[in-house]
C-alpha atoms as a PDB file:
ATOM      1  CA  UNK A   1     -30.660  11.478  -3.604  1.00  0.00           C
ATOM      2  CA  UNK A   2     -29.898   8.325  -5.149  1.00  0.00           C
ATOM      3  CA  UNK A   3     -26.568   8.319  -3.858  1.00  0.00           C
ATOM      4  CA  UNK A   4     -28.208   8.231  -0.341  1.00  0.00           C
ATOM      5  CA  UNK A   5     -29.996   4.524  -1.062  1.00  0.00           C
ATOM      6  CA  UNK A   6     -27.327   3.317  -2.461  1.00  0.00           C
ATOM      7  CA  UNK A   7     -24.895   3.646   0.596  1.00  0.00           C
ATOM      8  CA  UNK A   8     -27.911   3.141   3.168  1.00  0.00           C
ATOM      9  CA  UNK A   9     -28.392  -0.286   1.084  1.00  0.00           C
ATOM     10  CA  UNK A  10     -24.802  -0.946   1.385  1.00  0.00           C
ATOM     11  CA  UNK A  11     -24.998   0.144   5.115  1.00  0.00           C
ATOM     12  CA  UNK A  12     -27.382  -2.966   5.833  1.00  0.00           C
ATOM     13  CA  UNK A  13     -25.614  -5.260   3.723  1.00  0.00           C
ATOM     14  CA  UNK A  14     -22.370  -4.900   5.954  1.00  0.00           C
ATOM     15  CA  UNK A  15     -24.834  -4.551   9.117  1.00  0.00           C
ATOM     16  CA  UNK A  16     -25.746  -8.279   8.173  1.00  0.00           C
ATOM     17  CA  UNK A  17     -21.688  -8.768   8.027  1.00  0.00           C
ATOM     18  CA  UNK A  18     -20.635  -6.748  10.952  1.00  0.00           C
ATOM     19  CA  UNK A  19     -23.911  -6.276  13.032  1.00  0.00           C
ATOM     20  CA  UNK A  20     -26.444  -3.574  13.762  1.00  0.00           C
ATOM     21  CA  UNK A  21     -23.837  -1.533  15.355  1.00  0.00           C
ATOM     22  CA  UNK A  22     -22.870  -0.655  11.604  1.00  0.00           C
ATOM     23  CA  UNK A  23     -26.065   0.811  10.148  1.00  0.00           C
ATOM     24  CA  UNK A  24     -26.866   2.762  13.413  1.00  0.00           C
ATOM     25  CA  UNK A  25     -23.457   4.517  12.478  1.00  0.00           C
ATOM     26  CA  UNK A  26     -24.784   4.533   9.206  1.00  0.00           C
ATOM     27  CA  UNK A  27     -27.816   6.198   9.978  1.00  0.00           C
ATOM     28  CA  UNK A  28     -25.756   8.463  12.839  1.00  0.00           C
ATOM     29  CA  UNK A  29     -23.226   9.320  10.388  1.00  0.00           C
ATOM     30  CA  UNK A  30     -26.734  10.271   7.694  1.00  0.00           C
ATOM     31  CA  UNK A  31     -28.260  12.154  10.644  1.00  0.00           C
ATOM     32  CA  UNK A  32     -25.711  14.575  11.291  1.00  0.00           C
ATOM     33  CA  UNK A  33     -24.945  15.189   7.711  1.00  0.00           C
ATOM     34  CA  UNK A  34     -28.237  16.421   6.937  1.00  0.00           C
ATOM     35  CA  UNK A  35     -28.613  18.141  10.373  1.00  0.00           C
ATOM     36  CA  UNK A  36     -25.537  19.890  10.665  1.00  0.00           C
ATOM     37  CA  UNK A  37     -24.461  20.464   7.366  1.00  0.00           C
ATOM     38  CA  UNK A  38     -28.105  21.149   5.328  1.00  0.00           C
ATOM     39  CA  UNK A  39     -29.867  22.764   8.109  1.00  0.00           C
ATOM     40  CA  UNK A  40     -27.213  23.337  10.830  1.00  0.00           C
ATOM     41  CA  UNK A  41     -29.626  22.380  13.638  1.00  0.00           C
ATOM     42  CA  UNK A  42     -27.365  20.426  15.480  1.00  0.00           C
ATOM     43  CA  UNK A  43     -24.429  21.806  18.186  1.00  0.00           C
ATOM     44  CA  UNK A  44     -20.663  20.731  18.213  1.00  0.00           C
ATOM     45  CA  UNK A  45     -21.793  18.912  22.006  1.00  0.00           C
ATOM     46  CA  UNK A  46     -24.808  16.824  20.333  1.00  0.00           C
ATOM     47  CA  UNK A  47     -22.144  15.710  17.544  1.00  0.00           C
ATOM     48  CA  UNK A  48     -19.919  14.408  20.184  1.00  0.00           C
ATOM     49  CA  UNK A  49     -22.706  12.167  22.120  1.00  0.00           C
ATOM     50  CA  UNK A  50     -22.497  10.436  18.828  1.00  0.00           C
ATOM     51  CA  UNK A  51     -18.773  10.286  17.525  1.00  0.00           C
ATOM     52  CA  UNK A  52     -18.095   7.081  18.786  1.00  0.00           C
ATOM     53  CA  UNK A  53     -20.262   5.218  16.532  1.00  0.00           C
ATOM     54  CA  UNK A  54     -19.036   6.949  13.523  1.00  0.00           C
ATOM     55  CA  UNK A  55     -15.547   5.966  14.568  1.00  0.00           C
ATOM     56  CA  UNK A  56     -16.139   2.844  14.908  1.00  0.00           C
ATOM     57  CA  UNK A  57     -17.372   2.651  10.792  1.00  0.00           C
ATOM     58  CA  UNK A  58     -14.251   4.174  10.247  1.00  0.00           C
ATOM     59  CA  UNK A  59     -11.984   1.533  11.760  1.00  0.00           C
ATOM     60  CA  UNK A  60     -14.231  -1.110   9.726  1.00  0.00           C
ATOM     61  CA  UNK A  61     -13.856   0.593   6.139  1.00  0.00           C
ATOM     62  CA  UNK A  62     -10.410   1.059   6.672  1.00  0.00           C
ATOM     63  CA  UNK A  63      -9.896  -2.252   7.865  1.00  0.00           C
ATOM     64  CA  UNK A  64     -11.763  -3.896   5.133  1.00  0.00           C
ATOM     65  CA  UNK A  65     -10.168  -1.381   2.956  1.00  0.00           C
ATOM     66  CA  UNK A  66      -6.742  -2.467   3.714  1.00  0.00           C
ATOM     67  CA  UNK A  67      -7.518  -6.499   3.639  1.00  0.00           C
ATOM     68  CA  UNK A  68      -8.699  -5.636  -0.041  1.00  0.00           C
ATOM     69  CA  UNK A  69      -5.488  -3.781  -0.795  1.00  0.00           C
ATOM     70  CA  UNK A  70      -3.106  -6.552   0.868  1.00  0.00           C
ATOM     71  CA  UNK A  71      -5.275  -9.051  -1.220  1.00  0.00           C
ATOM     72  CA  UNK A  72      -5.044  -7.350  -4.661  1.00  0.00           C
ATOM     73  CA  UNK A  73      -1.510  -6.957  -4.010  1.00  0.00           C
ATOM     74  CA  UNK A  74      -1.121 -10.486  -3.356  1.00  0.00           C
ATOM     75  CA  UNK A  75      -2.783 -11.435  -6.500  1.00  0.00           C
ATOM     76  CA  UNK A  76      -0.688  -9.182  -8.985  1.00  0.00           C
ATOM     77  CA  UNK A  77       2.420 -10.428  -7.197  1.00  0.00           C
ATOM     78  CA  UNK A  78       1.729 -13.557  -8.068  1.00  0.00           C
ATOM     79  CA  UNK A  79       0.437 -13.030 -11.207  1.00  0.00           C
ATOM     80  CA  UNK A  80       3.958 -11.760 -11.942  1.00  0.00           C
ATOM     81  CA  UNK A  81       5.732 -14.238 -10.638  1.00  0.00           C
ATOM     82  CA  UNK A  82       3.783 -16.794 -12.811  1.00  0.00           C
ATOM     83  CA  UNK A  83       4.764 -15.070 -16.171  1.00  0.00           C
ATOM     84  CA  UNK A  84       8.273 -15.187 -15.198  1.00  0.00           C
ATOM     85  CA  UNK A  85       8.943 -18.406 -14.433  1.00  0.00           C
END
């Protein structure tokens, strides 16, 4: 379980960042893991009244996903370009 207070820690770091709105996704997202998938208490319908939270985490990590790509990019280019000159 360990692995489940590390991401809810890192859920309310970025809800400080990006707002509540993240860790209720967080904790939506936690929810229906251990609901549907541990104890399968919860219906396809339930799942959906929720989705929309979840997808909005989604757009966030990738976003900040793809900012941290663009940026290490951006570093090694220039990292090469300063050894060859």
């Amino acid at each position: 379980m360990w692995w489940s207070k590390l991401l809810d820690k890192a859920a309310r770091k970025l809800g400080k960042i990006y707002g509540e709105e993240i860790l209720d996704a967080w904790k939506t997202a936690f929810e229906y893991h251990q609901k549907r998938f541990h104890k399968e208490q919860l219906t396809a319908e339930e799942i959906l009244e929720g989705a929309y939270k979840i997808e909005e985490l989604i757009r966030i990590v990738e976003s900040e996903t793809e900012k941290r790509s663009k940026s290490r990019h951006t570093r090694s280019e220039n990292q090469k370009l300063g050894k060859e000159i």
